[in-house]
Protein backbone atom coordinates (compact mmCIF):
# COMPACT_ATOMS: atom_id res chain seq x y z
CA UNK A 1 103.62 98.34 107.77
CA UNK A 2 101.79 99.30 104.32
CA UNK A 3 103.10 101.81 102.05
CA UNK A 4 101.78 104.26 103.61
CA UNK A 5 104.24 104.98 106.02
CA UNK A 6 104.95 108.71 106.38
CA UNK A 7 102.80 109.64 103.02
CA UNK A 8 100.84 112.32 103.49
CA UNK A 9 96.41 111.57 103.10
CA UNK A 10 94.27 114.29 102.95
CA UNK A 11 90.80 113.15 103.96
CA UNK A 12 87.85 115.37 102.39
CA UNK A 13 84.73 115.09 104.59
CA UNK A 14 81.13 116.20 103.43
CA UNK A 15 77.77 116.20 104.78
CA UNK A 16 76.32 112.69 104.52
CA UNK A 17 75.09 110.38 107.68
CA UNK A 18 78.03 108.07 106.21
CA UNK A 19 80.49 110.56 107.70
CA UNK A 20 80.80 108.92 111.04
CA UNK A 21 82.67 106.09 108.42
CA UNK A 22 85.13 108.44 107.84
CA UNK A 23 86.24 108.20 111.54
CA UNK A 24 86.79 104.56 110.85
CA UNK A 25 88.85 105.72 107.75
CA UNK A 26 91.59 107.95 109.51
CA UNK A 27 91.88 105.82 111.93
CA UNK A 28 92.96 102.77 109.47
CA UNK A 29 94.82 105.23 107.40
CA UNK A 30 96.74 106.55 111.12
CA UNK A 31 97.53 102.93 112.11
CA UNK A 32 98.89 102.18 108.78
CA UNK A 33 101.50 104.63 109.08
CA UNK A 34 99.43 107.73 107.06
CA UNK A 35 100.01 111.56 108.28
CA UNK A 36 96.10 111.89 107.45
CA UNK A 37 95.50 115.55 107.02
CA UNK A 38 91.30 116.17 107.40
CA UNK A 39 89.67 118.75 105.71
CA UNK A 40 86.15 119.32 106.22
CA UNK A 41 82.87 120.90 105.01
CA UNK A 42 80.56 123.10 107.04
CA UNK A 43 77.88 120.56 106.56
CA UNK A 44 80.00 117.85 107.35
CA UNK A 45 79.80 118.71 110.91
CA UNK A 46 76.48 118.49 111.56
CA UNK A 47 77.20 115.12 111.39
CA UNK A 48 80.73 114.57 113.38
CA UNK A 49 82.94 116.68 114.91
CA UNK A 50 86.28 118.38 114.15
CA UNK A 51 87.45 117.16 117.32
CA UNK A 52 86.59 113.71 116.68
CA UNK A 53 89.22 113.54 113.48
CA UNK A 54 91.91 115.70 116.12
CA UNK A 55 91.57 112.98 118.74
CA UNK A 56 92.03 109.63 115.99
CA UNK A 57 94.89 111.75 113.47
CA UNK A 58 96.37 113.79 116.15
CA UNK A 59 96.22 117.02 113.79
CA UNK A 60 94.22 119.21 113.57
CA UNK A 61 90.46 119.35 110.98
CA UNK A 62 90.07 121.74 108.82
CA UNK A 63 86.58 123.45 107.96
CA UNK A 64 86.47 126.92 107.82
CA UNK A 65 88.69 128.45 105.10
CA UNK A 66 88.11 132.17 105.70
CA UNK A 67 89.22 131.35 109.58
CA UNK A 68 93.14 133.73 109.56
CA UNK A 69 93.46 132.66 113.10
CA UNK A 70 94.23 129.15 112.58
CA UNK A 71 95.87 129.78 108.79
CA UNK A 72 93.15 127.73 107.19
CA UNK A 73 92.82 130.60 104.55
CA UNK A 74 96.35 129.31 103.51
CA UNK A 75 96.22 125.65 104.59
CA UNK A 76 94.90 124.01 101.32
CA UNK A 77 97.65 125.08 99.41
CA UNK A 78 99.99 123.43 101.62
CA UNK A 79 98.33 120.30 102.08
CA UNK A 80 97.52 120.18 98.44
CA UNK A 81 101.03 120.26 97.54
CA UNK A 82 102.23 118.07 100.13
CA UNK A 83 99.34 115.53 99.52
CA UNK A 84 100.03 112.26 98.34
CA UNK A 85 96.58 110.87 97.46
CA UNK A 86 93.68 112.91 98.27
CA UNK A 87 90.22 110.85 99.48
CA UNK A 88 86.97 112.27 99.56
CA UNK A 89 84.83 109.80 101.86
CA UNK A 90 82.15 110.54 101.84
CA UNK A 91 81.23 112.81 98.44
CA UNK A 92 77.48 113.59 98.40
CA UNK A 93 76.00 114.68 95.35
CA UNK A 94 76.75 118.28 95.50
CA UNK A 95 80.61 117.89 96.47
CA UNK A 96 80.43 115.74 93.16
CA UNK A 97 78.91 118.75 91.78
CA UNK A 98 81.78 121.11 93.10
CA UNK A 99 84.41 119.05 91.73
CA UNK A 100 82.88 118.25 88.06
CA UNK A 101 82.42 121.73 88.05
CA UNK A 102 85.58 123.37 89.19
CA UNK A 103 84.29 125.00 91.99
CA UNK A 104 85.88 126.11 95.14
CA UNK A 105 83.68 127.29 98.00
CA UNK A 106 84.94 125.11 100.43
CA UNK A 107 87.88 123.36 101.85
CA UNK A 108 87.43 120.11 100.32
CA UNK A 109 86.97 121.48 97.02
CA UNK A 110 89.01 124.21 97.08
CA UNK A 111 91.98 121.81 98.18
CA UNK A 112 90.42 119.55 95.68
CA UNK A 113 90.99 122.11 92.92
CA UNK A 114 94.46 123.29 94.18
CA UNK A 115 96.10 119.46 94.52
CA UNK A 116 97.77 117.65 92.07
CA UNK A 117 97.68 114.51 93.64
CA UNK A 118 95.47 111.64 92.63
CA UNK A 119 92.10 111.59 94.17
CA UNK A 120 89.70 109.15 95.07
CA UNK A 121 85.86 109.87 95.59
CA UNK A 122 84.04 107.85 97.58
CA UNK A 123 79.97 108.87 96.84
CA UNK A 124 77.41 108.40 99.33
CA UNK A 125 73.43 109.07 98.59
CA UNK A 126 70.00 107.94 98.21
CA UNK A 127 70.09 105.93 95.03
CA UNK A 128 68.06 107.73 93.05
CA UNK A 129 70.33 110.91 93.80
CA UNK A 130 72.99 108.28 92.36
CA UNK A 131 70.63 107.45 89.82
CA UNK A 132 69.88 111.07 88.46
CA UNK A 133 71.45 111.89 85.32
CA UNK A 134 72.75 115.15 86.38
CA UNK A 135 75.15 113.03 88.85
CA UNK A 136 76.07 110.73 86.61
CA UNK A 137 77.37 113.11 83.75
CA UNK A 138 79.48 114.58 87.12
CA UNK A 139 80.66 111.66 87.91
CA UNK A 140 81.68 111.09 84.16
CA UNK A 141 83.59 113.66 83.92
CA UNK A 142 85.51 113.24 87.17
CA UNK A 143 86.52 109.78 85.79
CA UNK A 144 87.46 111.34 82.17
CA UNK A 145 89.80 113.54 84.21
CA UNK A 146 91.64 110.55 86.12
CA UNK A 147 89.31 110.73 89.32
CA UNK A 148 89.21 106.96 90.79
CA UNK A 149 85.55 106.71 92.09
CA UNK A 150 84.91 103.72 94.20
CA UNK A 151 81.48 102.43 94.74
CA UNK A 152 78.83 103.13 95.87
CA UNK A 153 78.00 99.46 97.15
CA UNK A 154 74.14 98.52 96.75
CA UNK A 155 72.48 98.38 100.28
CA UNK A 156 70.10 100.12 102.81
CA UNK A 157 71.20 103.51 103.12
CA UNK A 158 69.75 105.71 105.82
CA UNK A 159 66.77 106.68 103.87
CA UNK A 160 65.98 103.68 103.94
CA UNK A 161 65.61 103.02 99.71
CA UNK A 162 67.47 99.91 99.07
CA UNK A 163 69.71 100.47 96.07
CA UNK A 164 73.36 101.94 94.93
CA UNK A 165 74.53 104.38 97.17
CA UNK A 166 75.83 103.25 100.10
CA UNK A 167 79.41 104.09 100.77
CA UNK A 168 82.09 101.97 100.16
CA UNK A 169 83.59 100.02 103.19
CA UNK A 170 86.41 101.69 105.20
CA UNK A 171 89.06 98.67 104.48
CA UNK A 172 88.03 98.84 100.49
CA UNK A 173 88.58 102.63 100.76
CA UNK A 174 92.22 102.21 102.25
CA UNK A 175 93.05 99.34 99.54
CA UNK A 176 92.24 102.23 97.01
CA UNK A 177 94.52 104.39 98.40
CA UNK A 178 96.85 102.07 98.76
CA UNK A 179 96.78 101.57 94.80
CA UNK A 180 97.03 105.04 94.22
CA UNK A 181 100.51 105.25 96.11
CA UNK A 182 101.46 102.68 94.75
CA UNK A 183 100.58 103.47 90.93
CA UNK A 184 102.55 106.92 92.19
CA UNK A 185 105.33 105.42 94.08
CA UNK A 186 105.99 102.30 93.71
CA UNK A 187 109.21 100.21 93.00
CA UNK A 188 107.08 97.83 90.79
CA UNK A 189 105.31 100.29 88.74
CA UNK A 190 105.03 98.53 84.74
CA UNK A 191 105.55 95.33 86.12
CA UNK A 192 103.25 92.69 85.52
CA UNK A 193 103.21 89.99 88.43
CA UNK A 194 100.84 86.84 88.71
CA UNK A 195 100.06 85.16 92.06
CA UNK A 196 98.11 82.05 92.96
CA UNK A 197 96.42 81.80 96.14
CA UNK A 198 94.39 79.08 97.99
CA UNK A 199 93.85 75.04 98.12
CA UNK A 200 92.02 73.24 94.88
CA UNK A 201 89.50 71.66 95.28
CA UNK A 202 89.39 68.00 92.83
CA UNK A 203 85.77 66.53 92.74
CA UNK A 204 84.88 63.44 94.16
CA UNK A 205 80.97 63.75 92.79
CA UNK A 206 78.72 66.72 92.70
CA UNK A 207 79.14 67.38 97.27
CA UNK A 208 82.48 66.11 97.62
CA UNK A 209 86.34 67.05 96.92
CA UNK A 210 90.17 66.31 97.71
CA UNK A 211 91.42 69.10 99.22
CA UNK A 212 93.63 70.82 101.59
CA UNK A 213 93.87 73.20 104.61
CA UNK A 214 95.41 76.02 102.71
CA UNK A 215 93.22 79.53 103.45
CA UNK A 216 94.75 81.47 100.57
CA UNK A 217 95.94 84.36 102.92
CA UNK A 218 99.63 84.48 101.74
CA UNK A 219 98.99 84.68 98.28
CA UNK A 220 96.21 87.78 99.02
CA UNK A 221 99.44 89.04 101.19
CA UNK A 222 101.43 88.76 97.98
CA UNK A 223 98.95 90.31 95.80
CA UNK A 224 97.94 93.18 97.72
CA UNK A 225 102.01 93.82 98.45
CA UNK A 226 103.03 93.83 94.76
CA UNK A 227 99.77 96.22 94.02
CA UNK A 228 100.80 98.36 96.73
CA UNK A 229 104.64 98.34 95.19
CA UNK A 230 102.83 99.47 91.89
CA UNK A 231 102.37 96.50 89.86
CA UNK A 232 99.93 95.46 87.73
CA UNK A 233 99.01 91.99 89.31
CA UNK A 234 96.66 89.26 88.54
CA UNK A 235 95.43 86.70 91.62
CA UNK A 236 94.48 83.47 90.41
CA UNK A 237 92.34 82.02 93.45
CA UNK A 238 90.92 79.38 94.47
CA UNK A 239 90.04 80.83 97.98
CA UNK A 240 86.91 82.08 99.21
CA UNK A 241 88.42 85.78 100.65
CA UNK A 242 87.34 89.01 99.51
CA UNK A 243 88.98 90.18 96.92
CA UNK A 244 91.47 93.17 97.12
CA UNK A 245 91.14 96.19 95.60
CA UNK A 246 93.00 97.02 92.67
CA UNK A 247 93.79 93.35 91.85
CA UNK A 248 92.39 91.39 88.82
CA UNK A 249 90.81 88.37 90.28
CA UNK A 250 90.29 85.26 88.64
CA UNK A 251 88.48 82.42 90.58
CA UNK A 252 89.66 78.40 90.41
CA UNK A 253 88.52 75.34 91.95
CA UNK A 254 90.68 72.59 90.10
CA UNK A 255 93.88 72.43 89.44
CA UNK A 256 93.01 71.89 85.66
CA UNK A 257 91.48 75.33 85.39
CA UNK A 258 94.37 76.83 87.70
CA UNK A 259 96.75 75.61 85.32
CA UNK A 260 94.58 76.81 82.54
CA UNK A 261 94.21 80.54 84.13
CA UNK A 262 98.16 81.12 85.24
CA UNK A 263 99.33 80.07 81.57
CA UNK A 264 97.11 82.49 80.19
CA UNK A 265 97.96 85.33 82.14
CA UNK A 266 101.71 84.72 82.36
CA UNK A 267 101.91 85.71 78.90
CA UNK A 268 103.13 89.28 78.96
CA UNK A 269 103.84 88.72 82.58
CA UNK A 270 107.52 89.40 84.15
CA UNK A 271 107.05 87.23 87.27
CA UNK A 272 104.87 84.43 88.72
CA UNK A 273 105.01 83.77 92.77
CA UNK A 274 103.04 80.15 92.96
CA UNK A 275 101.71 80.55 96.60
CA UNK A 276 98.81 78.41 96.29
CA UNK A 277 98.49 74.98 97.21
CA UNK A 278 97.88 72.53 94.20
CA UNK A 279 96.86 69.69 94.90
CA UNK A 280 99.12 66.26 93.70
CA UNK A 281 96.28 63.96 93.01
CA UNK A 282 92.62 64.02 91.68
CA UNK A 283 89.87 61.15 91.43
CA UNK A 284 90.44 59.75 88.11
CA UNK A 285 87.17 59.98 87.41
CA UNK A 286 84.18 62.20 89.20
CA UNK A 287 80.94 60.82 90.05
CA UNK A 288 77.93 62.54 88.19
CA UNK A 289 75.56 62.04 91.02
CA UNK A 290 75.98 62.07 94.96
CA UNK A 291 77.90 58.79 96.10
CA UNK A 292 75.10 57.60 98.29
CA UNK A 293 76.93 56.47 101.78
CA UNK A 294 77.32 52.41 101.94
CA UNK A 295 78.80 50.43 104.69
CA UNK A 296 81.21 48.66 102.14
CA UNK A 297 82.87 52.09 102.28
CA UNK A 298 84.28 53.25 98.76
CA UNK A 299 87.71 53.48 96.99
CA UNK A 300 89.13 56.28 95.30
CA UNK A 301 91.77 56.23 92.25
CA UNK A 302 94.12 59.20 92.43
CA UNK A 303 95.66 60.55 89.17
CA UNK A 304 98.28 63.31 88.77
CA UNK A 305 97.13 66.78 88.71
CA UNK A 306 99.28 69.13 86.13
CA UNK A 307 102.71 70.64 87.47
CA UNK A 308 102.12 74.17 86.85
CA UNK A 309 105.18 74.89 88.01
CA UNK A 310 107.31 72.68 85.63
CA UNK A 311 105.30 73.87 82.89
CA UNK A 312 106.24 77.48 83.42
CA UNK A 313 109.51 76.85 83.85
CA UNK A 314 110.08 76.79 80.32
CA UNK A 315 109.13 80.18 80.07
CA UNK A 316 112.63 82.13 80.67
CA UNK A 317 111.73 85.87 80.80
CA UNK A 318 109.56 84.98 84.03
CA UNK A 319 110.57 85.78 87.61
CA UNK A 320 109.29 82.90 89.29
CA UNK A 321 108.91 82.22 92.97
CA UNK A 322 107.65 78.65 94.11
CA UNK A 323 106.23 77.89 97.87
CA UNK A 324 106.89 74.27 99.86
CA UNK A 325 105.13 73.46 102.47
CA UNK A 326 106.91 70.95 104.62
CA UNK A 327 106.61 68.65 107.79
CA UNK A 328 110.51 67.28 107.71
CA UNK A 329 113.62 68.28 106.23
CA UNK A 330 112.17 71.42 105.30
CA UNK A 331 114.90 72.65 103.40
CA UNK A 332 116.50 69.64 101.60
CA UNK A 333 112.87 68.95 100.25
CA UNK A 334 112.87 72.67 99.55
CA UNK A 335 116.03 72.79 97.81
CA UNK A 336 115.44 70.02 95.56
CA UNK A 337 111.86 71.10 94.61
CA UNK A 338 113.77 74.80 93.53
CA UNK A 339 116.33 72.72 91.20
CA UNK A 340 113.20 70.23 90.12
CA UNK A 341 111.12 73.38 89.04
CA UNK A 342 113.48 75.47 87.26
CA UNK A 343 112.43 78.30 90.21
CA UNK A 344 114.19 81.64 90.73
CA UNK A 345 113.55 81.66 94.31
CA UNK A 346 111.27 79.18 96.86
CA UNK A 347 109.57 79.63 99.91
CA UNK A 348 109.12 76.67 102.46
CA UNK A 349 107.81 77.10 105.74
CA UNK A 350 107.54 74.20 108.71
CA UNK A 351 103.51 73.55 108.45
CA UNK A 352 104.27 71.80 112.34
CA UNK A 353 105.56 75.09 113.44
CA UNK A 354 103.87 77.35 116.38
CA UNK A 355 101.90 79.78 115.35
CA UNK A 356 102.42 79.41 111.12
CA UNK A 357 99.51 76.58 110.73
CA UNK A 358 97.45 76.65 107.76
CA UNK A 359 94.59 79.67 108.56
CA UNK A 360 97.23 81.50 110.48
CA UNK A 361 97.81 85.45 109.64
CA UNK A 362 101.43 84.93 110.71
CA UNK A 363 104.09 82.73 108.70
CA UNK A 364 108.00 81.98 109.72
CA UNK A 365 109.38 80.89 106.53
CA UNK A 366 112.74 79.98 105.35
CA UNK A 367 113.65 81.79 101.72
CA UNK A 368 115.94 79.77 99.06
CA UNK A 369 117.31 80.83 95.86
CA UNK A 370 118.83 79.02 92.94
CA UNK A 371 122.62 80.29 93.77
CA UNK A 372 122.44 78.69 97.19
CA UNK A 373 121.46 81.26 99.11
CA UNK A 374 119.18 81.11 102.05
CA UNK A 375 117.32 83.58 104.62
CA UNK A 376 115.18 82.30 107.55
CA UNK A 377 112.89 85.04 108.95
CA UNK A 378 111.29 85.10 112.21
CA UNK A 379 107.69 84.42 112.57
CA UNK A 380 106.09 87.49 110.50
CA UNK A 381 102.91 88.76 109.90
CA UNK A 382 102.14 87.33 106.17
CA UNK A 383 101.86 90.83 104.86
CA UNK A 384 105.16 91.60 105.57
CA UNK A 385 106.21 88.07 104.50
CA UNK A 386 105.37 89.34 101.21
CA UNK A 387 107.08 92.55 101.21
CA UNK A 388 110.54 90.47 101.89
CA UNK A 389 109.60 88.36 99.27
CA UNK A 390 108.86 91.13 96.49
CA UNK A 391 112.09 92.64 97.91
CA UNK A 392 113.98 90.06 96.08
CA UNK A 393 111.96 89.66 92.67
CA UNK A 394 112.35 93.37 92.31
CA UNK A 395 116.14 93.04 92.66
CA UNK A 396 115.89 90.11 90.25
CA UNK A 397 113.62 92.25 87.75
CA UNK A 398 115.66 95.14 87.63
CA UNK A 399 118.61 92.44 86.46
């Protein structure tokens, strides 16, 4: 489904109560399509099991390196040169140690030492074991060398001292990895793509807005595909969703400052997919104060938001990729908004269509390009939506 399919993880486990996390890890990393390799430290299973990795990867852990019987004394050379991103999840303060220092008394360090993969390390202490200096200048020098740490996240850890050093989340985790493949692998590696995501929202006063039903989730599909393709891509939002890893996120409400936010970063940029859903009209003018609720009712004047769209049409070197959402003649409206934009491609999907309503992780969308072509797909999980979309704008950037 991702691109992970058939790349090879190996998952470095050490001896921190946020181990049983890891378990949540290769299982993600399995179900996305991930041959996750698990190497272990002696310490690590105190806190889960060998077995436990064996029954979610289907291969076998790996802990003792000096154990001839099972070729473990030889096993981290092959899985270091097989690797395709190595994770550490979690690193406690002495594997940090191990690896700023070069060390290799272990299997996740040794393999560590031996891989020339990229790595991610995922720390996970007290904070003031995150705080000390001596982990810090480690954890300096991992970055220096290209290590991509991620997090810890502030929260209650199991001592109990609220603070940084919690682990990073098992979903945030495989979005790192994710950008590593892809800053490795991917088809869209130097390319710099911009999506927008999400409904505006156009003040009424201070409480209340025009807006619409749109979640944002196709436009977070779009982002996270390109970023997992290799690009370098910029989410202009104005969703509330978490945002992915890897992606430079900049937050909207009005369609003023959405405009405002995709003209500045299309400069430099080689393609623009508009997924979000501007909307036409705003109050001409927004109350300062709460419109106190009278029985008279009230009336609204509607102005014109900006067409982003026609705007950055003018800008020729762009890939761009418009959405329309439709209720009737879905692709004669389509069509004409493609021509009307200047667009390289457009997306319109049936908003009275089973199972593609606004909120929906699933979209069946019809695809249109500017030399008359046209591709319905079948209802599809947004994600991979995406991926057929970013099929074609990699065809038309490598033009």
């Amino acid at each position: 489904m991702y691109n992970l399919s058939d790349r090879s993880v190996v998952l470095g486990v050490t001896g921190s109560i946020a181990a049983y996390k890891a378990a949540d890890l290769a299982s993600k990393l399995t179900q996305a399509g991930a041959l996750v390799d698990v190497v272990m430290t002696d310490a690590a299973t105190r806190f889960i099991t060998p077995l436990t990795f064996y029954s979610l990867t289907g291969r076998q852990a790996h802990v003792d390196m000096f154990d001839t019987a099972s070729g473990a004394a030889e096993v981290h050379v092959e899985l270091a040169r097989r690797a395709d991103v190595l994770a550490i999840v979690p690193a406690t303060a002495t594997t940090i140690a191990r690896l700023a220092l070069g060390l290799a008394d272990d299997m996740v360090s040794l393999t560590a030492l031996a891989t020339k993969a990229p790595i991610v390390v995922c720390p996970a202490m007290d904070s003031q074991m995150w705080e000390h200096e001596a982990t810090q200048t480690h954890v300096d020098t991992l970055k220096r060398r290209g290590v991509l740490v991620v997090g810890p996240e502030v929260g209650r850890p199991a001592s109990g001292h609220v603070g940084a050093g919690r682990l990073a989340e098992p979903d945030t985790i495989v979005g790192a990895v994710r950008y590593l493949v892809g800053k490795s692998k991917g088809d869209l590696l130097g390319w710099k793509i911009v999506v927008s995501a999400g409904g505006t929202r156009e003040p009424i006063d201070p409480v209340r807005y025009v807006g619409n039903y749109s979640s944002g989730k196709m436009g977070y599909a779009v982002a996270e595909a390109a970023r997992d393709r290799g690009a370098e891509v910029t989410l202009v939002s104005a969703a509330s969703l978490p945002a992915p890893f890897g992606v430079n996120l900049v937050l909207v409400q009005r369609a003023e400052e959405m405009r405002e936010a995709v003209a500045r970063e299309c400069e430099g940029a080689d393609g623009l997919v508009m997924a979000a859903a501007v909307a036409d009209y705003q109050p001409a003018a927004a109350a300062g104060h709460k419109m106190k609720r009278t029985k008279a009712g009230v009336t609204l004047e509607l102005v014109a938001t900006p067409d982003i769209l026609a705007e950055v049409a003018k800008a020729d070197r762009l890939v761009r990729v418009g959405f329309a959402a439709e209720s009737q003649d879905l692709v004669v409206n389509a069509r004409e908004k493609l021509r009307a934009k200047g667009l390289h491609l457009i997306v319109a999907n049936d908003i009275t269509a089973a199972g593609s309503v606004f909120g929906s992780d699933m979209n069946q969308v019809v695809v249109l390009d500017r030399d008359g072509g046209q591709e319905e797909l079948p209802l599809l999980p947004k994600y991979e939506v995406a991926r057929r979309i970013l099929d074609r704008v990699a065809a038309l950037l490598a033009k």
